[in-house]
Protein backbone atom coordinates (compact mmCIF):
# COMPACT_ATOMS: atom_id res chain seq x y z
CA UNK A 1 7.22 18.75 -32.68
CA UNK A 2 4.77 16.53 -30.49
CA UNK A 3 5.45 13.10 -29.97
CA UNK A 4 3.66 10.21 -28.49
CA UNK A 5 5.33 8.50 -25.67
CA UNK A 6 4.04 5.33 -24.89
CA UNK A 7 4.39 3.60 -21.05
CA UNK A 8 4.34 0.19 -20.20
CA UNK A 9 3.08 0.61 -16.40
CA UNK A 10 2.77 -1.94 -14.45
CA UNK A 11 0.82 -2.05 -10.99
CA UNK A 12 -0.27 -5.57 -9.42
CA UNK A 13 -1.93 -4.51 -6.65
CA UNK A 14 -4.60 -2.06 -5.17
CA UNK A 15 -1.86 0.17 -3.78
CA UNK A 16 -0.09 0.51 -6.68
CA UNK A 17 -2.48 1.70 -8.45
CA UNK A 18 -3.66 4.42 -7.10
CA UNK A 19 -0.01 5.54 -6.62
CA UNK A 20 0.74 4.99 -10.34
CA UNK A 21 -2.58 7.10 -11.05
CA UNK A 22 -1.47 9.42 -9.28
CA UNK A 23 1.80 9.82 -10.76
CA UNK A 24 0.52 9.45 -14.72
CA UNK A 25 -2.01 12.02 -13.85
CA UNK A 26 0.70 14.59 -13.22
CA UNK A 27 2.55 12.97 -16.48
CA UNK A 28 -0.28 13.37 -18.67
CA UNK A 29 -0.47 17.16 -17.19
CA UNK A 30 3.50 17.69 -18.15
CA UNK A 31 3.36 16.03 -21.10
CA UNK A 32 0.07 18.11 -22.61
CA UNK A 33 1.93 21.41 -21.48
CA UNK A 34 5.09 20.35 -23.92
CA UNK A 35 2.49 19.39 -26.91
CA UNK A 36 3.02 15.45 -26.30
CA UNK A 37 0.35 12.27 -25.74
CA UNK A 38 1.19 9.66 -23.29
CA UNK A 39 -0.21 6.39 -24.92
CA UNK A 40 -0.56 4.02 -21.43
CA UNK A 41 -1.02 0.32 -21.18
CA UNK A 42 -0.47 -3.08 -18.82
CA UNK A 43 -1.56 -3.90 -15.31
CA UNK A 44 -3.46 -1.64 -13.50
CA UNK A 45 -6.65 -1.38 -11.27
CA UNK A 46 -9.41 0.90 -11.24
CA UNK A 47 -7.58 3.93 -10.91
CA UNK A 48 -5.27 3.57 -13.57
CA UNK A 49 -8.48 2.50 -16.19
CA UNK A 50 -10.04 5.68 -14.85
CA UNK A 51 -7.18 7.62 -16.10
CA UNK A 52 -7.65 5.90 -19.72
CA UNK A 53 -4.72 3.09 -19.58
CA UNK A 54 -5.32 0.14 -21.20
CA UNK A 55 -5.14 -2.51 -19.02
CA UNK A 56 -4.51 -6.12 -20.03
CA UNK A 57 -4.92 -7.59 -16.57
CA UNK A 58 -6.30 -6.11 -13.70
CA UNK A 59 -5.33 -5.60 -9.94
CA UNK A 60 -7.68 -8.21 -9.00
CA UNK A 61 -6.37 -10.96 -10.84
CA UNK A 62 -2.88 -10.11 -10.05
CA UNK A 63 -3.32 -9.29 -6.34
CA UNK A 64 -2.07 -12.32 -3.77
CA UNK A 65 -0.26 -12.73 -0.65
CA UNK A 66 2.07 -15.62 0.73
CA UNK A 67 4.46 -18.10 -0.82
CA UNK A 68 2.35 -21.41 -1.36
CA UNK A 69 -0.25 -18.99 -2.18
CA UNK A 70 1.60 -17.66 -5.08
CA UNK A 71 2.74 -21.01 -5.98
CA UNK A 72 -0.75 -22.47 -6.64
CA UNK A 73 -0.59 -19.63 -9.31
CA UNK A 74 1.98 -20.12 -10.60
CA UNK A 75 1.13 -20.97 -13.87
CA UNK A 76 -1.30 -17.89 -14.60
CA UNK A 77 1.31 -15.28 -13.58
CA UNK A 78 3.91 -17.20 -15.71
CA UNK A 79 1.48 -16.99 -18.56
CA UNK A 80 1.23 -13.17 -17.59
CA UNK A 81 4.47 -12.17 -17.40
CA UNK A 82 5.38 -13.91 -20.92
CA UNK A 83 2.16 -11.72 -22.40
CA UNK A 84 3.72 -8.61 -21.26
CA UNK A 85 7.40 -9.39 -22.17
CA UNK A 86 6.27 -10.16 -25.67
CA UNK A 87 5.09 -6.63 -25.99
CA UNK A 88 8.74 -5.95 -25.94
CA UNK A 89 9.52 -7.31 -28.70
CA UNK A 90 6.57 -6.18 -31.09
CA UNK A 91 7.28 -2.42 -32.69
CA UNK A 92 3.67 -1.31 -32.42
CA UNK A 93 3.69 -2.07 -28.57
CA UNK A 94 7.17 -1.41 -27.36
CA UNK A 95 7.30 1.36 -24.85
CA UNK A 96 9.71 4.10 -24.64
CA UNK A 97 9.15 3.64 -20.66
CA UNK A 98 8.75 0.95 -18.55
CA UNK A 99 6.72 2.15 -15.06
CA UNK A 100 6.99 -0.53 -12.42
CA UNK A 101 5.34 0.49 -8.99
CA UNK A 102 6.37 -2.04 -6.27
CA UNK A 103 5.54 -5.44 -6.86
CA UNK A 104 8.66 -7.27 -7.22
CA UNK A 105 8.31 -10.57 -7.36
CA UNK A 106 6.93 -9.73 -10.99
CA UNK A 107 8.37 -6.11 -11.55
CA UNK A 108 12.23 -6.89 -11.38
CA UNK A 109 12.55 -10.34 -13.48
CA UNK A 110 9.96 -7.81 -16.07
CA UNK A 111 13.20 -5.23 -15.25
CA UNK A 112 15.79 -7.67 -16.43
CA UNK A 113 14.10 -8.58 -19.47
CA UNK A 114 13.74 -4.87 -20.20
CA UNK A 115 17.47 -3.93 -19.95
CA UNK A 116 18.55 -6.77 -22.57
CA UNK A 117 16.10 -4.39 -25.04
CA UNK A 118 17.81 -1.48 -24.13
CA UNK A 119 14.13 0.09 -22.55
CA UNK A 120 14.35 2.62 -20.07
CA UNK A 121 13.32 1.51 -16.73
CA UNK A 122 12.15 3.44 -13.56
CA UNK A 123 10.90 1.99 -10.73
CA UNK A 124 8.51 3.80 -8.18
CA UNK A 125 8.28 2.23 -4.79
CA UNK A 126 11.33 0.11 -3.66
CA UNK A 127 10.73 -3.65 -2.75
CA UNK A 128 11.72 -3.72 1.08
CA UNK A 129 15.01 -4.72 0.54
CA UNK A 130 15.79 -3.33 4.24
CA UNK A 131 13.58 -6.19 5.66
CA UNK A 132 13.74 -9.34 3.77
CA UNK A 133 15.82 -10.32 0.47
CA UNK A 134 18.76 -7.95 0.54
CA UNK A 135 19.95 -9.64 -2.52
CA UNK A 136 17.49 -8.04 -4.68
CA UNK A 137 19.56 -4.93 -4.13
CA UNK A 138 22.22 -6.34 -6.56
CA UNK A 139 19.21 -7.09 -9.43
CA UNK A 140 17.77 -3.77 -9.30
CA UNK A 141 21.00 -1.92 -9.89
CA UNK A 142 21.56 -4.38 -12.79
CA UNK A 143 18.20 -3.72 -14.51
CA UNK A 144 16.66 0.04 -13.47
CA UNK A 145 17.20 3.18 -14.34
CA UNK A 146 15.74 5.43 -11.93
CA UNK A 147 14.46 4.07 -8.58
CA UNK A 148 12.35 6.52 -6.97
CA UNK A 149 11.85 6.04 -3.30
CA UNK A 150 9.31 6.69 -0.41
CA UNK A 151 11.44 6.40 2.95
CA UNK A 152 14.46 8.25 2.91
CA UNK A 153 16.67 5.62 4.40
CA UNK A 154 16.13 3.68 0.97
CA UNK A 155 18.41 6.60 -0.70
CA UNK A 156 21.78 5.32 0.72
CA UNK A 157 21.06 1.33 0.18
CA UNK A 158 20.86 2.06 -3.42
CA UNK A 159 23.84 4.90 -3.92
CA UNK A 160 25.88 2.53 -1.44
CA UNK A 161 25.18 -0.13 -4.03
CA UNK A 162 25.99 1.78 -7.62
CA UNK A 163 22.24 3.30 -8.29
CA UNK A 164 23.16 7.01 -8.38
CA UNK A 165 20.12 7.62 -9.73
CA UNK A 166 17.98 7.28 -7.02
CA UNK A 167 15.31 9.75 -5.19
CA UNK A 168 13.62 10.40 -2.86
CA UNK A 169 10.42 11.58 -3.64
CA UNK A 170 8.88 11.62 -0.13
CA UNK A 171 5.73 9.58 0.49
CA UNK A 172 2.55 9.73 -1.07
CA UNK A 173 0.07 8.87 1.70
CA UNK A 174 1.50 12.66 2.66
CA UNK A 175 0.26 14.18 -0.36
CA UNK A 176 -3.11 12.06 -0.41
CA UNK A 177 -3.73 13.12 3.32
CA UNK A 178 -3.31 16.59 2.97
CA UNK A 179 -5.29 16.31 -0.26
CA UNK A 180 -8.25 15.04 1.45
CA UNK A 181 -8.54 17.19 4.72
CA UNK A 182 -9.54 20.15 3.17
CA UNK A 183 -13.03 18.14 2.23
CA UNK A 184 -13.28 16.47 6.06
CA UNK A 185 -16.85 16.92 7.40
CA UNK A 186 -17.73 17.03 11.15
CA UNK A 187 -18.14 13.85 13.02
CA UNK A 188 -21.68 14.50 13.44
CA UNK A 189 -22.51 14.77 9.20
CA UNK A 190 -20.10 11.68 8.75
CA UNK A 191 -22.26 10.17 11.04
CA UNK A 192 -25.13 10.83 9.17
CA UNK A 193 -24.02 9.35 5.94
CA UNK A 194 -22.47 6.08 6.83
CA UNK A 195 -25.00 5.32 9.74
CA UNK A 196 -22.18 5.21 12.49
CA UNK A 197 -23.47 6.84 16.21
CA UNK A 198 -21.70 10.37 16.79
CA UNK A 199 -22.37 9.98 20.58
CA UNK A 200 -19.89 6.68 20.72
CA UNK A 201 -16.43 6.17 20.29
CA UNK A 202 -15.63 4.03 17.19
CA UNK A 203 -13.37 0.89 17.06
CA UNK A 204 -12.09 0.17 13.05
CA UNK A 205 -11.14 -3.08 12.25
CA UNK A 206 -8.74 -3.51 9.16
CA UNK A 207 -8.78 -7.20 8.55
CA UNK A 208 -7.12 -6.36 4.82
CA UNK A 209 -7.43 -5.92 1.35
CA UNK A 210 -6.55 -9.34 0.24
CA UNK A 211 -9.08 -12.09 0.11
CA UNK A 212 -6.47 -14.52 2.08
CA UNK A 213 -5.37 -11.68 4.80
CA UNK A 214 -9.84 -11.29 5.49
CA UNK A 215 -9.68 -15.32 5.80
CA UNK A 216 -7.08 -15.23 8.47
CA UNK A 217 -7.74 -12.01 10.65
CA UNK A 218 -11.88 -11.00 10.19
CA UNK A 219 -13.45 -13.68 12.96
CA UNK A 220 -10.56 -13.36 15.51
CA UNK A 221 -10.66 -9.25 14.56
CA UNK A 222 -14.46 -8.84 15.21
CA UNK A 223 -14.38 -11.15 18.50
CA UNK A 224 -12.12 -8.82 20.34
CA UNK A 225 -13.59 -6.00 18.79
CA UNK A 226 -17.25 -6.89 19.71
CA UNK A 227 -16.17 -7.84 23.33
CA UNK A 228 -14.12 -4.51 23.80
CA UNK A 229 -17.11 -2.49 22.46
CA UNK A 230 -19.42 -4.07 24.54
CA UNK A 231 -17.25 -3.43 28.11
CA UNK A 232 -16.74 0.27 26.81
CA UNK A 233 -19.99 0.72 25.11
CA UNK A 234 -18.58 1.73 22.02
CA UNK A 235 -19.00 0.89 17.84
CA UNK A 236 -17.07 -1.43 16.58
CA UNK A 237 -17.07 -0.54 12.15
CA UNK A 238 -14.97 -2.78 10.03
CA UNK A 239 -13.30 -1.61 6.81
CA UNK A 240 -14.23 -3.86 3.73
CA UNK A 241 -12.62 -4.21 0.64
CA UNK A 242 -14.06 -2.81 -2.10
CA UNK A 243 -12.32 -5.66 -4.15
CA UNK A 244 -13.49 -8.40 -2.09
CA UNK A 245 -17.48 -9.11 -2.41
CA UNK A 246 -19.45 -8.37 0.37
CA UNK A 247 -20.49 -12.03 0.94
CA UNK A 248 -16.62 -12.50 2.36
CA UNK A 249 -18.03 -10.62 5.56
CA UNK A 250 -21.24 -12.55 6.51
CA UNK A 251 -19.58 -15.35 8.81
CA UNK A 252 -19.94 -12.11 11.12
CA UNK A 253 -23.38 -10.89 10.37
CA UNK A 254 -24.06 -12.06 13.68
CA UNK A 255 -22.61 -9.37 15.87
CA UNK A 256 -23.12 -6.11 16.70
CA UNK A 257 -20.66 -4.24 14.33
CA UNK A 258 -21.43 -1.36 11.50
CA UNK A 259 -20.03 -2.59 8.19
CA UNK A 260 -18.11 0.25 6.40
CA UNK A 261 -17.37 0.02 1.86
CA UNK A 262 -15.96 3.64 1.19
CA UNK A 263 -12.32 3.26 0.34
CA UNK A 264 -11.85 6.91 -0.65
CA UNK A 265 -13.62 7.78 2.97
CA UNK A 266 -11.16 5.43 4.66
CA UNK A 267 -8.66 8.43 5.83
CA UNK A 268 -11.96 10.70 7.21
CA UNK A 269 -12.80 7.29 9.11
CA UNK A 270 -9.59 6.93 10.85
CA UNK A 271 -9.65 11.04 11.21
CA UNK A 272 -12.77 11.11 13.44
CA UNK A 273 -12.14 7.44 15.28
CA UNK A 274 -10.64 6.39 18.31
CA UNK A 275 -9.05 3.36 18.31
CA UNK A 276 -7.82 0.23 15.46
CA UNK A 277 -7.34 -3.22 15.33
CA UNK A 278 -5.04 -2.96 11.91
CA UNK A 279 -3.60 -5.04 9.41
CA UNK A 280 0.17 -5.06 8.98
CA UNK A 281 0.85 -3.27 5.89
CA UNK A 282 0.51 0.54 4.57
CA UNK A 283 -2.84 0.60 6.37
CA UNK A 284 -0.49 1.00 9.76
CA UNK A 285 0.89 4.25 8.26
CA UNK A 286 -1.69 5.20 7.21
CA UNK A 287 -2.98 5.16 10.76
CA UNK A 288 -0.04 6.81 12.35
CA UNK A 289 0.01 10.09 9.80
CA UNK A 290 -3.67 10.37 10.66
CA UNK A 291 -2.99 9.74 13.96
CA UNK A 292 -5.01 7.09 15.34
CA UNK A 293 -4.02 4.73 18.00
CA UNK A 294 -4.59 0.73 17.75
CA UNK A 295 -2.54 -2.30 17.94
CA UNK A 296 -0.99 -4.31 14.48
CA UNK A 297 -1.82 -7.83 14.02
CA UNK A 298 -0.86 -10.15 11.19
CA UNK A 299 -1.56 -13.82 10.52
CA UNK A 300 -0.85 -15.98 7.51
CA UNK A 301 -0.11 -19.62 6.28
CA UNK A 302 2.33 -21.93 8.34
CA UNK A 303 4.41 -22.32 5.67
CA UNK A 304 4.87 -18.83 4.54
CA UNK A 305 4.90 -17.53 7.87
CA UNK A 306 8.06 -20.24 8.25
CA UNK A 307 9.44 -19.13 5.29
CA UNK A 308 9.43 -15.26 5.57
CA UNK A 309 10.52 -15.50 9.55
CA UNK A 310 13.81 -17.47 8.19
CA UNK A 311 14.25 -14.51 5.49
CA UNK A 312 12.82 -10.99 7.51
CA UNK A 313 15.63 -9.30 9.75
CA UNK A 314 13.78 -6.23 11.12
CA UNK A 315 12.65 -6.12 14.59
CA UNK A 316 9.13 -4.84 13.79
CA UNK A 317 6.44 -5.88 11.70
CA UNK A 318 4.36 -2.47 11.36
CA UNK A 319 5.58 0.39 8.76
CA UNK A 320 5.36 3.35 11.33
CA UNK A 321 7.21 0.98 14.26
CA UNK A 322 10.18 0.26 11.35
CA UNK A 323 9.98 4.31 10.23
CA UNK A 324 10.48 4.89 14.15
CA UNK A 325 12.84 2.53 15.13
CA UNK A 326 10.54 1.74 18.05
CA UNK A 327 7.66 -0.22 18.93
CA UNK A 328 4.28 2.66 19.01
CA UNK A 329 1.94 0.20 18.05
CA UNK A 330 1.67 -3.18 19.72
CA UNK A 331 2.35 -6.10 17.25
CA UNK A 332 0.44 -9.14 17.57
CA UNK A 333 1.63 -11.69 15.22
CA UNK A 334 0.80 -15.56 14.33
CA UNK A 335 0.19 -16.79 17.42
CA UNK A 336 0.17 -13.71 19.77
CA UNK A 337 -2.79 -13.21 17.36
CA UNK A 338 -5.84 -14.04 19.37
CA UNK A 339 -9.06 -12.32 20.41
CA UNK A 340 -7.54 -12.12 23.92
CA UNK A 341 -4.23 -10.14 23.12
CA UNK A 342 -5.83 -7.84 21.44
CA UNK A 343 -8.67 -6.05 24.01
CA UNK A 344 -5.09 -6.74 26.00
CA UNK A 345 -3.06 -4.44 23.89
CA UNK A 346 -6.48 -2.38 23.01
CA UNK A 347 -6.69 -1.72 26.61
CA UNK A 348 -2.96 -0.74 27.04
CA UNK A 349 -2.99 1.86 24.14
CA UNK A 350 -6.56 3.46 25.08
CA UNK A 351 -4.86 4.13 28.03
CA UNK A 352 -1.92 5.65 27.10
CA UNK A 353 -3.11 8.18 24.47
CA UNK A 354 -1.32 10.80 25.39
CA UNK A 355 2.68 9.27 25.29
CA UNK A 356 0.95 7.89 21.58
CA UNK A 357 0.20 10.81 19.94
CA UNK A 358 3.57 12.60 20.94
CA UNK A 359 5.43 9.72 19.27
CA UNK A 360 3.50 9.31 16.16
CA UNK A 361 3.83 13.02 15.14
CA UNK A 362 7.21 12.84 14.30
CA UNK A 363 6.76 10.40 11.38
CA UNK A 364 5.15 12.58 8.95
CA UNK A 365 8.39 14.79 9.14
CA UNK A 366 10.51 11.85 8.13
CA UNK A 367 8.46 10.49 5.37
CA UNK A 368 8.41 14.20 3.86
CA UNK A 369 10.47 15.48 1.53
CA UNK A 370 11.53 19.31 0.03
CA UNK A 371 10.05 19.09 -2.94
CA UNK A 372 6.68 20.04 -3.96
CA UNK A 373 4.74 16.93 -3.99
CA UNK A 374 5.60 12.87 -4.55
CA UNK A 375 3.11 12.67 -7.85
CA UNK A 376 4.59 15.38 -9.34
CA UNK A 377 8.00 14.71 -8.48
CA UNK A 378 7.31 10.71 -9.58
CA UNK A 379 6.10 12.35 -13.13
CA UNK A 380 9.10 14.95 -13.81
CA UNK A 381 11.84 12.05 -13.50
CA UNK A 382 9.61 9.46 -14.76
CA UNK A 383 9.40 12.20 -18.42
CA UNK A 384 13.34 12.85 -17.42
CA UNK A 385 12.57 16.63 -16.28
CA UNK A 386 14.43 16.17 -13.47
């Protein structure tokens, strides 16, 4: 007999959803092979609307980094989070699943209230409990059913703590990779369509995907990128947000650099450039599995940068430096950050190629794991066809 199963996903931020996409894709494939519908609603981006999920708020509202800048909020996302814990409670919106991709701030208090109703939980994407807030560790296990996992280390945190039900699922940015090389052009016809010079090596700047992070890092970013590309002669191209409107990157109209707004061309970019000034965050994996050399720079508020250095234990800043256990790519953080460190650190790693690219291939084997692929994997325990 068919059913309709109805999941309550919830994905705050650009990341998330395309991972959750991803994942409800492969669930909506399962569950037509079985007869079934998968009726999908809650917070979600683009992605996620493409895949026909009603979404009540978007990633764009939801999306926001730093303490005080989440407290100035404070008041919305309350109002948000008692919207979506009222459809709980109601019989004609109550979920047989609740689908919470990273976010956790948001995502575990939405866990809690979940357990008291006796809904199954599974969460995709563990909060970094190995790097700040360790205490979270005891929520989770109070309030999920399934965590599902994307570094392996995570596995053991979670058994060690009463979550037997944990897996790894290897990471995504694995499957999305080798997705997208089979449709890689040559340098020359990427050229062509994004008006970047073949004959030049190509600097990318990452400033972020967050309205506050392109604040902070785009002037000091395209300085030292400008001034590096103008000793070298290469082309400096920074990476905008698609969320973020194009009027966020005029204060740098002024220089010489090629403005690039192609998020699903972001991987090719990377594939055929040289060298990155990049944002702390996924983007720094991102980099490594494609192999591209740069140095990692964050900046943020005074107070949440007090905050989070009081609360953050690890020794490194950048994903594929914390997945290594050693320093690949040079961090340059708060104050370190300046137009001046980086051609430094630019200069260091152009120079040492070589010694970079022999590191950096050994973290795609650790963020891979023996199944067939994370989405799939993701939508077989998140249907319980494990």
């Amino acid at each position: 007999m068919s059913r309709i199963l109805k999941i309550l996903a919830i994905a705050g931020e650009a990341s998330g959803d395309r991972l959750a996409a991803r994942a409800l894709f492969r669930a909506k494939e399962i569950a037509t092979s079985r007869g079934d519908t998968i009726e999908l609603f809650g917070i979600g981006g683009r992605e996620c609307a493409k895949l026909g999920m009603n979404c009540l708020y978007t990633t764009d509202e939801m999306s926001v980094v730093g303490f005080l800048e989440v407290a100035k909020r404070y008041f919305f996302f309350n109002r948000v989070f008692k919207k979506i814990v009222s459809l709980l409670d109601t019989k004609d919106s109550r979920p047989d699943i609740l689908f919470l991709i990273d976010y956790p701030g948001f995502n575990i208090r939405l866990a809690k209230e979940a357990r008291k109703r006796g809904i199954r939980v599974v969460f995709y994407v563990s909060p970094q409990v190995w790097a700040w807030k360790a205490s979270r560790v005891k929520d989770i296990v109070a309030s999920v059913d399934e965590m599902l996992v994307i570094f392996p280390f995570e596995v053991d945190i979670y058994k060690k703590a009463g979550l037997q039900n944990t897996f790894f699922v290897g990471h995504p940015l694995l499957e999305i990779i080798e997705d997208e090389r089979g449709s890689f052009g040559s340098r020359e016809q990427f050229s062509k369509e994004f008006g970047l010079d073949s004959n030049r090596k190509w600097l990318l700047l990452f400033p972020g995907s967050r309205k506050e992070e392109v604040i902070q890092h785009l002037e000091v970013m395209a300085k030292a990128a400008a001034d590096f590309s103008t000793k070298h002669n290469w082309q400096p191209v920074i990476i905008e947000a698609e969320s973020i409107p194009a009027t966020n990157y005029e204060s740098i109209s002024s220089m010489n650099i090629i403005h690039f707004r192609s998020a699903k061309d972001i991987h090719q970019l990377m594939h055929h450039g040289q060298l990155g000034i990049l944002k702390s965050g996924t983007t720094t994996l991102e980099a490594a599995l494609m192999r591209l050399p740069g140095v990692i720079c964050y900046k943020t508020s005074s107070v949440t940068y007090m905050i989070a250095k009081r609360m953050i234990t690890l020794k490194f800043i950048g994903l594929a430096n914390i997945v290594m256990g050693k320093k690949i790519y040079p961090e340059l953080i708060q104050s370190e950050f300046t137009s001046g460190r980086i051609i430094e650190s630019l200069e260091f790693v152009n120079k040492e190629k070589d010694s970079f690219t022999e590191n950096v291939g050994e973290v795609w084997n650790t963020l891979r794991a023996p199944n067939d692929s994370p989405s799939r994997r993701v939508a077989e325990l998140l249907l319980g066809n494990a």
